[in-house]
C-alpha atoms as a PDB file:
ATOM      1  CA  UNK A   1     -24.453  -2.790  -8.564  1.00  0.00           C
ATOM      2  CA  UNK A   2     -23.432  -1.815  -5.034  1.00  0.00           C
ATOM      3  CA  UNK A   3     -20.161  -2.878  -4.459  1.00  0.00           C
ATOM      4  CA  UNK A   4     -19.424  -5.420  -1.166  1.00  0.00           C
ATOM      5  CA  UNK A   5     -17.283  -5.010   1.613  1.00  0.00           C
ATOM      6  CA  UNK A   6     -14.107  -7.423   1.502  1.00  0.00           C
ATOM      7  CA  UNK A   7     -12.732  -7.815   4.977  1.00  0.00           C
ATOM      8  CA  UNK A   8      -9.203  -8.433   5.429  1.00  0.00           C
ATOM      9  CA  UNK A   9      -7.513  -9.437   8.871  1.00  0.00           C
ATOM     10  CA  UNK A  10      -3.486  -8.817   8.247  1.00  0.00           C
ATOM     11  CA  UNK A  11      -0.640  -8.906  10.691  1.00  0.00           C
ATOM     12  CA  UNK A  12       2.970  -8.648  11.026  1.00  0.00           C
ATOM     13  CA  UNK A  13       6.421  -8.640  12.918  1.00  0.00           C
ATOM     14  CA  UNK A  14       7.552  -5.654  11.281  1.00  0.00           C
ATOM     15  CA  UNK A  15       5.960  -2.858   9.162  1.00  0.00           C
ATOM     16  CA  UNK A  16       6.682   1.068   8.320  1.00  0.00           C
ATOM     17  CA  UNK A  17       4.513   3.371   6.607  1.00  0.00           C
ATOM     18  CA  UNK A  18       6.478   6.428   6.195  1.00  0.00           C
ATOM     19  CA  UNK A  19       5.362   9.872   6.868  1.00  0.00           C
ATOM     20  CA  UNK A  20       6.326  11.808   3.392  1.00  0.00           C
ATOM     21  CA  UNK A  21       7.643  14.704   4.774  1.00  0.00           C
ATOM     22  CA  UNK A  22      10.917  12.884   6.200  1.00  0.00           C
ATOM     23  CA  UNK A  23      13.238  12.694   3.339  1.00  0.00           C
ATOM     24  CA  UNK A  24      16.318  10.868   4.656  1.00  0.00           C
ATOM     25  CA  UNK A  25      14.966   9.053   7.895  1.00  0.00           C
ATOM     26  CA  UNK A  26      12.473   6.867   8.282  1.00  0.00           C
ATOM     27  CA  UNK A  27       9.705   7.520  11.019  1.00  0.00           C
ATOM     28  CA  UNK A  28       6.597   5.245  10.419  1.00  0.00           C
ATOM     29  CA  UNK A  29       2.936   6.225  11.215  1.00  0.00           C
ATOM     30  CA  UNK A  30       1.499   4.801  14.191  1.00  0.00           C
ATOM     31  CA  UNK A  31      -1.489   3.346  11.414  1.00  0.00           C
ATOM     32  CA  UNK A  32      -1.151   1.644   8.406  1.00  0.00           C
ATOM     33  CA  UNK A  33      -2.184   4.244   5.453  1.00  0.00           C
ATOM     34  CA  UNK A  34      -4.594   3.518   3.056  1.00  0.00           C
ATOM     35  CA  UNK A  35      -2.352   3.498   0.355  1.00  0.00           C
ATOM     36  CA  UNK A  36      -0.846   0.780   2.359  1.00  0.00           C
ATOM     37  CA  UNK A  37      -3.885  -1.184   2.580  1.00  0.00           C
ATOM     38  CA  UNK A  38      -4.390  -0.977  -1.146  1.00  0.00           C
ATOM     39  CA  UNK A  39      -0.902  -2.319  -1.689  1.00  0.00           C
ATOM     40  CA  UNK A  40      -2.035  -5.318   0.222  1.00  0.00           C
ATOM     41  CA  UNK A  41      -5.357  -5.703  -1.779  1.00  0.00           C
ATOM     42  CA  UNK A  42      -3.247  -5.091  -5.148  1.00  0.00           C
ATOM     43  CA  UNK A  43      -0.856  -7.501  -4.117  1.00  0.00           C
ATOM     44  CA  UNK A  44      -3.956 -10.328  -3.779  1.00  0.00           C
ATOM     45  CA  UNK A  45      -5.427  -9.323  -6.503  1.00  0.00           C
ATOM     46  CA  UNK A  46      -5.558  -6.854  -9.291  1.00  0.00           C
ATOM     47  CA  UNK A  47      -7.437  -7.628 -12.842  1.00  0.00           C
ATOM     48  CA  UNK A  48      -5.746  -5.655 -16.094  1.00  0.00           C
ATOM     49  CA  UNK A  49      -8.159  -4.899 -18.821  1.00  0.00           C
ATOM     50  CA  UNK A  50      -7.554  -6.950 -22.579  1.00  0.00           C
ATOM     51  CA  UNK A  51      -5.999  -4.121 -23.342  1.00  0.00           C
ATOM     52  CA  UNK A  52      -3.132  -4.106 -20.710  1.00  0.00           C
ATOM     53  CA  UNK A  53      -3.064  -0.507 -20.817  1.00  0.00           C
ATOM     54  CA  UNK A  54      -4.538  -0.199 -17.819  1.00  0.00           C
ATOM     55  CA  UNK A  55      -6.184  -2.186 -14.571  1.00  0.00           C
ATOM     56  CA  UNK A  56     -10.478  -2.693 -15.001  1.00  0.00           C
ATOM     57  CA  UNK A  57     -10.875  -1.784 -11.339  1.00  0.00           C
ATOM     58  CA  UNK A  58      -9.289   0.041  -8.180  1.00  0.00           C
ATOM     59  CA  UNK A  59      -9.756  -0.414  -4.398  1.00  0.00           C
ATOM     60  CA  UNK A  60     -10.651   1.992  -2.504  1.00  0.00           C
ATOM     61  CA  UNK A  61     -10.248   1.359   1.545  1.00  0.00           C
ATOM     62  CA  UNK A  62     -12.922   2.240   3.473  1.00  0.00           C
ATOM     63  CA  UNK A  63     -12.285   1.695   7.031  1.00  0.00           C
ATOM     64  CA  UNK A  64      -9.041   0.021   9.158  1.00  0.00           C
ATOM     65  CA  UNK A  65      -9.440  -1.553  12.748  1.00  0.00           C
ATOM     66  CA  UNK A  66      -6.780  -1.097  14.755  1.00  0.00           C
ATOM     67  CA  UNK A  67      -6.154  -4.546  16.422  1.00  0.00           C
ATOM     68  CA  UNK A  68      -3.165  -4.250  18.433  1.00  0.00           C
ATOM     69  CA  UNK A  69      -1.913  -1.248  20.009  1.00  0.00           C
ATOM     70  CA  UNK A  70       1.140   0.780  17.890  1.00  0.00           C
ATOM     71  CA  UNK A  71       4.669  -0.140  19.697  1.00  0.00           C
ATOM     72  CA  UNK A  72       7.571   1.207  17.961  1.00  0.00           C
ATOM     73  CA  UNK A  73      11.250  -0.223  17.411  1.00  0.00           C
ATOM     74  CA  UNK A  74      14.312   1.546  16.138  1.00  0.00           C
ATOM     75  CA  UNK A  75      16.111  -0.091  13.389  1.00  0.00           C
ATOM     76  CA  UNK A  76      19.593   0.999  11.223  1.00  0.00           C
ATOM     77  CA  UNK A  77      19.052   0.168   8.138  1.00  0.00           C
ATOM     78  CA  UNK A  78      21.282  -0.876   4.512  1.00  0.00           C
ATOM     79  CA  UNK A  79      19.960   1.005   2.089  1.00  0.00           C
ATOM     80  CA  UNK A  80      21.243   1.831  -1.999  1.00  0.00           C
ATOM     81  CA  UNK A  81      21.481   4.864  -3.144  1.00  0.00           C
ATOM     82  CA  UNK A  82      20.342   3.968  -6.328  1.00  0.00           C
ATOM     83  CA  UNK A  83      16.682   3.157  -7.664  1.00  0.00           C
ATOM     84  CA  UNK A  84      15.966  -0.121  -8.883  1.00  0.00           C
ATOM     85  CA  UNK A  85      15.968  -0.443 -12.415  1.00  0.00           C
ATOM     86  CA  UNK A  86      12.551  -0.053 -14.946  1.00  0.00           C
ATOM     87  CA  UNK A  87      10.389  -2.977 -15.696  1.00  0.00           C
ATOM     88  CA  UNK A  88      11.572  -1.199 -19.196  1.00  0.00           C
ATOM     89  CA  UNK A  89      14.929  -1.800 -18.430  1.00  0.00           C
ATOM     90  CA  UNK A  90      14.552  -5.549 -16.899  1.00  0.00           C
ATOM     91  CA  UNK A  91      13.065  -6.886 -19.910  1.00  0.00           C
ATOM     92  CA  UNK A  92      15.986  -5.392 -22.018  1.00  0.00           C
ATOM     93  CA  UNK A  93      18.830  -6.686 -19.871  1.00  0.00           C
ATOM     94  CA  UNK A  94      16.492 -10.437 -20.446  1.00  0.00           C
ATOM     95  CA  UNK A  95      16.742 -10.050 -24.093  1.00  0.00           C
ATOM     96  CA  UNK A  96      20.144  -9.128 -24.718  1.00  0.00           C
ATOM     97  CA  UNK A  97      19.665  -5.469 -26.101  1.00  0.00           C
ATOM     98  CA  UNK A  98      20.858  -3.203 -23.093  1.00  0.00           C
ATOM     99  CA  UNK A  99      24.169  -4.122 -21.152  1.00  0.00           C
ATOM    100  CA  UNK A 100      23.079  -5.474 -17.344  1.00  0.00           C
ATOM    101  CA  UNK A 101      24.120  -2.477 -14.550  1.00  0.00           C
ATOM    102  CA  UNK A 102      24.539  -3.858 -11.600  1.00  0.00           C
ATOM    103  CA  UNK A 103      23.066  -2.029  -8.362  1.00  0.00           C
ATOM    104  CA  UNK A 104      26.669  -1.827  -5.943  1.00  0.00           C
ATOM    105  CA  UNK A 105      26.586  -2.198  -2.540  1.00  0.00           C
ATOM    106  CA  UNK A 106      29.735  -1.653  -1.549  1.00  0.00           C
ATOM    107  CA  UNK A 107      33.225  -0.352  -3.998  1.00  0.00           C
ATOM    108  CA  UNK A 108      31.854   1.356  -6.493  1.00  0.00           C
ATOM    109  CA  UNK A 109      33.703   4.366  -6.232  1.00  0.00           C
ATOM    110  CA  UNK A 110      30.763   6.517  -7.675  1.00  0.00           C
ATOM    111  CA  UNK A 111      29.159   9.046  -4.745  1.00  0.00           C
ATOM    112  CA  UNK A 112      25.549   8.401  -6.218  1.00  0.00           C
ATOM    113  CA  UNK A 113      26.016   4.822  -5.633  1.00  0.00           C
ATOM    114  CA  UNK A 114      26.763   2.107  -2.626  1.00  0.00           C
ATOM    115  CA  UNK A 115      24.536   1.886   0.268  1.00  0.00           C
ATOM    116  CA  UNK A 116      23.636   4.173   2.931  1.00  0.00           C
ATOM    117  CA  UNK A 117      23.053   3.611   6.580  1.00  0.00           C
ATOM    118  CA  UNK A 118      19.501   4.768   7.421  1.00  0.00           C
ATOM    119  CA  UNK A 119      17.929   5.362  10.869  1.00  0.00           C
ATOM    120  CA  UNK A 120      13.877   3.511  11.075  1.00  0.00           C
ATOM    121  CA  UNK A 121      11.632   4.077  13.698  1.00  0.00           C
ATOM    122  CA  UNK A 122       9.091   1.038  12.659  1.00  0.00           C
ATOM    123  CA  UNK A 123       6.273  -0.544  13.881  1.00  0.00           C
ATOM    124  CA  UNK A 124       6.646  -4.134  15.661  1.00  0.00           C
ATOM    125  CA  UNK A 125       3.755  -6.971  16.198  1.00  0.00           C
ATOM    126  CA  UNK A 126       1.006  -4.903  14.171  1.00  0.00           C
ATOM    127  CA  UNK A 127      -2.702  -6.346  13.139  1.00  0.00           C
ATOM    128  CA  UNK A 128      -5.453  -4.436  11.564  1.00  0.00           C
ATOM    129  CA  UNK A 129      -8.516  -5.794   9.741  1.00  0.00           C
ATOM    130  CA  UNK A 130      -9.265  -3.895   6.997  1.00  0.00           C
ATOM    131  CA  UNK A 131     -12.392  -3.445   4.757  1.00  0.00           C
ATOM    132  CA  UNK A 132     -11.930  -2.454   0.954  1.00  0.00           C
ATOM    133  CA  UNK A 133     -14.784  -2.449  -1.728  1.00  0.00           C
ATOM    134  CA  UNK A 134     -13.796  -3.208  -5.619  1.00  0.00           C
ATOM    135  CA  UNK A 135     -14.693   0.026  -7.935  1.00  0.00           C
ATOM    136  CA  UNK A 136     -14.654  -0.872 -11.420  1.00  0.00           C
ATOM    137  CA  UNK A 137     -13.567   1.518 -14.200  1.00  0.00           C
ATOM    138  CA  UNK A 138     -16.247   2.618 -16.625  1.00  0.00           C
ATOM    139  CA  UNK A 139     -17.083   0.043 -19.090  1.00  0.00           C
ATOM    140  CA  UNK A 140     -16.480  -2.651 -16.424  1.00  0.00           C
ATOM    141  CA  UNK A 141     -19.425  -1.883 -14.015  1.00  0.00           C
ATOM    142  CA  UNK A 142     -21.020  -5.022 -14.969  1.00  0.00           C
ATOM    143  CA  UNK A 143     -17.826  -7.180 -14.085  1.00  0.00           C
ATOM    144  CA  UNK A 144     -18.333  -6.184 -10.346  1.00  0.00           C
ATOM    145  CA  UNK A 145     -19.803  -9.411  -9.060  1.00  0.00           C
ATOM    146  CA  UNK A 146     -17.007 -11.425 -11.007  1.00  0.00           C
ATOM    147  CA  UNK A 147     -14.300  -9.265  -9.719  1.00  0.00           C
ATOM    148  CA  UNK A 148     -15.426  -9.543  -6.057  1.00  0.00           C
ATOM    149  CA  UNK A 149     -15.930 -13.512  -6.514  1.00  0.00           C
ATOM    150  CA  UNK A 150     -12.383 -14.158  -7.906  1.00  0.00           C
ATOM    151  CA  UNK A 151     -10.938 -12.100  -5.399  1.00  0.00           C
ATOM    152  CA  UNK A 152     -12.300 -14.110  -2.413  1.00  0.00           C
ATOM    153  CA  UNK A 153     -11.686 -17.282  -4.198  1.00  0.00           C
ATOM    154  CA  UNK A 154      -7.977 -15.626  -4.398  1.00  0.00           C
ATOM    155  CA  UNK A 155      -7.920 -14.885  -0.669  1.00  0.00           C
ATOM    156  CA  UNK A 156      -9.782 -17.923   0.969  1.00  0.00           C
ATOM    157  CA  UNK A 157      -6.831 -20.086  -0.403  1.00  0.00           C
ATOM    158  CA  UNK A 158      -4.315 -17.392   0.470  1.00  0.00           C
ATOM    159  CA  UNK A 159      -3.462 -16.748  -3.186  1.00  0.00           C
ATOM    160  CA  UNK A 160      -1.344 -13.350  -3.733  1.00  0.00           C
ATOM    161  CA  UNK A 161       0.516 -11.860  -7.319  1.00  0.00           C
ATOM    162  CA  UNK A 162       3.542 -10.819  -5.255  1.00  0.00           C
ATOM    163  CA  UNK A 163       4.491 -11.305  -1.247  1.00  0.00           C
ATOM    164  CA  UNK A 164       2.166  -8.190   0.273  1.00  0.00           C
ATOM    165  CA  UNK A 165       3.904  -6.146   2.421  1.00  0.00           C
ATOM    166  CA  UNK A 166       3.622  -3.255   5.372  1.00  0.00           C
ATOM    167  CA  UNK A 167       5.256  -0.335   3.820  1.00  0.00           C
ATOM    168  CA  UNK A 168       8.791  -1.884   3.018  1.00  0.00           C
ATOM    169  CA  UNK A 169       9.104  -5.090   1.208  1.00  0.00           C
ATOM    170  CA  UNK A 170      11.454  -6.795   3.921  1.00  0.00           C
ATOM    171  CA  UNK A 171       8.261  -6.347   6.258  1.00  0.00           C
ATOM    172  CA  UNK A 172       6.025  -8.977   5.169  1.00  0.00           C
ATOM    173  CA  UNK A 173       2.233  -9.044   5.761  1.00  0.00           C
ATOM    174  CA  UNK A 174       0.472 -11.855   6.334  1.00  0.00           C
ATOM    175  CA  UNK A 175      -3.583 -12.492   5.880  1.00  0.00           C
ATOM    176  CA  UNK A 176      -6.557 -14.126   5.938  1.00  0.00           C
ATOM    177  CA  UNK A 177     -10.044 -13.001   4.341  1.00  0.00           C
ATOM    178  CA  UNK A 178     -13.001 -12.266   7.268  1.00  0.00           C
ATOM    179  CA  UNK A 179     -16.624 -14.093   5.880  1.00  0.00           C
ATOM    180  CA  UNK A 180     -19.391 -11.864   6.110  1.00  0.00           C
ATOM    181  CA  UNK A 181     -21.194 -11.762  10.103  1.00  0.00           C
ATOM    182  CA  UNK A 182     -18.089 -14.330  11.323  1.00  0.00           C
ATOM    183  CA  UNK A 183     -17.528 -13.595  14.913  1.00  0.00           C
ATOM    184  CA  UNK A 184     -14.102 -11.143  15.001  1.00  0.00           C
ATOM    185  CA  UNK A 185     -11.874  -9.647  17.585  1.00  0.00           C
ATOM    186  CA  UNK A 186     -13.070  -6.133  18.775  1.00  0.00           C
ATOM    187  CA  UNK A 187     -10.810  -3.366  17.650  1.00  0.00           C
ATOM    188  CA  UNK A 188      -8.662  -2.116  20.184  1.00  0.00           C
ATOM    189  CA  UNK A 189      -9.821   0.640  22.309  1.00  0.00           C
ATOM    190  CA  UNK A 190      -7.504   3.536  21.534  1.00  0.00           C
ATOM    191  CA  UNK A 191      -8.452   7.225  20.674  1.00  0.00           C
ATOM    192  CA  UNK A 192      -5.667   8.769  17.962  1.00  0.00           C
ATOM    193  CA  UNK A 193      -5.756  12.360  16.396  1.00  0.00           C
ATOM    194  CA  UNK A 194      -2.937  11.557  13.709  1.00  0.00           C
ATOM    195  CA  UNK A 195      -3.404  14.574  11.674  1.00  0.00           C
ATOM    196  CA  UNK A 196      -2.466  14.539   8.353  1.00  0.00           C
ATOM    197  CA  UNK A 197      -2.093  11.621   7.026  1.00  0.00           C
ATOM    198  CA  UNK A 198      -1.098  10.498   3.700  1.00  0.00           C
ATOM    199  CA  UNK A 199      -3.913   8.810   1.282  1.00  0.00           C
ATOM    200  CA  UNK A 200      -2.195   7.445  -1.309  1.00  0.00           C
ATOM    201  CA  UNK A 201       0.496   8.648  -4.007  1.00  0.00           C
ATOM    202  CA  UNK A 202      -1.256   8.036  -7.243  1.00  0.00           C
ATOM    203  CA  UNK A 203      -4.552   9.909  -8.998  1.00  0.00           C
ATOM    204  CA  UNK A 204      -7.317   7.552  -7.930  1.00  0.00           C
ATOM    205  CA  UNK A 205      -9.715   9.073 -10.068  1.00  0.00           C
ATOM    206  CA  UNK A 206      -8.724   7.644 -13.277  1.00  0.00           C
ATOM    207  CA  UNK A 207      -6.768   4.198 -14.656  1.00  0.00           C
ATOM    208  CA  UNK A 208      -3.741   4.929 -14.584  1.00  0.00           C
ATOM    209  CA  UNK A 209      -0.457   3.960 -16.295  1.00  0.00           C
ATOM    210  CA  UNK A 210       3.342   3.159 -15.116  1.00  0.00           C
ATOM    211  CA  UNK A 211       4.440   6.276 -16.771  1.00  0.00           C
ATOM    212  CA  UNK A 212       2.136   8.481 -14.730  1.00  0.00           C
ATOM    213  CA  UNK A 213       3.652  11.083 -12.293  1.00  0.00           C
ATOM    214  CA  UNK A 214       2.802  10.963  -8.734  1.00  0.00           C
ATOM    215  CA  UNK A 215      -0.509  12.963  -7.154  1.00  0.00           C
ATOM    216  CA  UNK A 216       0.104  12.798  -3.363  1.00  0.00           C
ATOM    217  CA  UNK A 217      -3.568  13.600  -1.409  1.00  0.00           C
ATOM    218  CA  UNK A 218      -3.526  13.773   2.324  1.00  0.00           C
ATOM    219  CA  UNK A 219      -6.610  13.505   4.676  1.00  0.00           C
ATOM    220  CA  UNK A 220      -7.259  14.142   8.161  1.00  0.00           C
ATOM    221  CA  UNK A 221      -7.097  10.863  10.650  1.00  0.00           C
ATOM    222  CA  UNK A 222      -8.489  10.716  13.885  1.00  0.00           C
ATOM    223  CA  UNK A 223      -9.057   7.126  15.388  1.00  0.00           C
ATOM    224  CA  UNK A 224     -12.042   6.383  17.260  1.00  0.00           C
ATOM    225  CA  UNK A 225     -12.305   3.432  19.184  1.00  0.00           C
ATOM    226  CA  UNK A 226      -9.713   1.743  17.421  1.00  0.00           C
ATOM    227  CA  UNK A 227     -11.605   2.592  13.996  1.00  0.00           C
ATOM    228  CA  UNK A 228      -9.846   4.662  11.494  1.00  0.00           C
ATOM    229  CA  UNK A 229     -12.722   6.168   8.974  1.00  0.00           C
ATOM    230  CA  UNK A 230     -11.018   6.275   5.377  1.00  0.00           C
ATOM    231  CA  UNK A 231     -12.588   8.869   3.376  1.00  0.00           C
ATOM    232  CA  UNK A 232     -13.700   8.176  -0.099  1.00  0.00           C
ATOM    233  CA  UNK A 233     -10.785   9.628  -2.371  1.00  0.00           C
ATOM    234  CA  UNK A 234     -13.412  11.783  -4.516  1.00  0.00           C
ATOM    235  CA  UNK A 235     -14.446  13.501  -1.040  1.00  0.00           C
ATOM    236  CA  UNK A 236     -13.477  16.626   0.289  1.00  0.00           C
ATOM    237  CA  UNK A 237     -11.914  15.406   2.993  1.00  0.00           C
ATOM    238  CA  UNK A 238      -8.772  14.190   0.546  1.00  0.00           C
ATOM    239  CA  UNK A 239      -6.264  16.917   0.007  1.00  0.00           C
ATOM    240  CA  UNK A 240      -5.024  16.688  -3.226  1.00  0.00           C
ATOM    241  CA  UNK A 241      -1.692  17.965  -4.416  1.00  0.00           C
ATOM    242  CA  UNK A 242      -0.235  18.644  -7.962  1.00  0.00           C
ATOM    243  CA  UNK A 243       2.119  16.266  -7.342  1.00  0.00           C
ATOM    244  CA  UNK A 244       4.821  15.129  -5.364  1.00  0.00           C
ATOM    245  CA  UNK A 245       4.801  16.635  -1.788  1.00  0.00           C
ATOM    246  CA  UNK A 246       7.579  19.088  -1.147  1.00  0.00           C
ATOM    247  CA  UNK A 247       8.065  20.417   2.258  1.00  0.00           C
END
């Protein structure tokens, strides 16, 4: 079954989708990524098999419409130096088996720990409309209709699993689904090569699992007429690394 095309309008005060290169510092694309716009579908809605093991389907992002024109703000930011604890971890400190470690912000006298102030060059008053199909896994291609019907049930009443978000969790995103042929605001005319661009940092070719390491793919972006094409992620037009990207 040919998968639809599930049109989402999102926008935002705030939002930073950080180039991967920039270890320390913060400096946000001018366009939200792709693996961006997943996170946003993911956050709506996302369908694990009986199993658990695994998720039945992905999104993959096809195309993002640039609505309003990139304008960036510099922001100092708190950040820990720490990573937030496991989903492994949570559910032990719940049950009493591992001791609770708090995350210190300030007086722990511990180098590796506190918080860190962090320069952001972010993105302020962004809106995109973005169009996503549902790809299920094999053994779930005849789900597809039901998947793409409880998703637009989940978005019509602005149902979401967690807040979504523009590349930081503080920077909410807000949204509302687009019905097929309603009339829509004309994406922005603006001409972009962006170069490189990061695709997403996870293996999209097979489920995957928590435990899995990262696979960071790039892909070229150029926006025309306010229309960034999103290669599919089995293309040769995605880069694909090992793993993590070191520069």
């Amino acid at each position: 079954m040919q998968p639809k095309d599930q049109v989402l309008e999102v926008w935002g005060e705030l939002a930073c989708f950080t180039r991967p290169e920039l270890k320390v510092e913060r400096f946000s694309y001018p366009v939200i990524t792709p693996s961006a716009a997943r996170g946003i579908y993911d956050a709506i809605y996302c369908k694990p098999s009986c199993d658990g093991k695994h998720s039945e389907f992905r999104w993959q992002v096809t195309r993002i419409e640039v609505l309003q024109e990139p304008s960036y703000l510099a922001l100092r930011r708190n950040e820990v130096k720490e990573k937030g604890p496991s989903e492994q971890t949570v559910r032990q400190w719940r049950s009493g088996a591992r001791e609770i470690e708090p995350l210190w912000a300030d007086g722990a006298e511990d180098q590796v720990k506190g918080r860190t102030q962090r320069q952001t060059m972010a993105l302020k008053n962004v809106r995109y409309r973005l169009h996503a199909e549902i790809r299920p896994w094999p053994g779930f291609e005849e789900r597809q209709q039901s998947l793409e019907g409880q998703f637009r049930r989940r978005a019509t009443h602005g149902k979401c699993i967690y807040q979504p978000y523009f590349g930081c969790r503080e920077f909410p995103a807000y949204f509302d689904l687009v019905e097929p042929h309603a009339a829509v605001e004309p994406a922005l005319s603006w001409e972009a090569d962006l170069g490189l661009m990061l695709y997403d940092v996870f293996d999209l070719s097979r489920p995957g699992t928590a435990k899995d390491a990262p696979r960071v793919s790039l892909f070229h972006a150029q926006v025309r007429g306010g229309v960034l094409e999103v290669p599919d992620y089995a293309s040769d037009a995605v880069f694909k690394t090992g793993g993590a990207l070191r520069c």
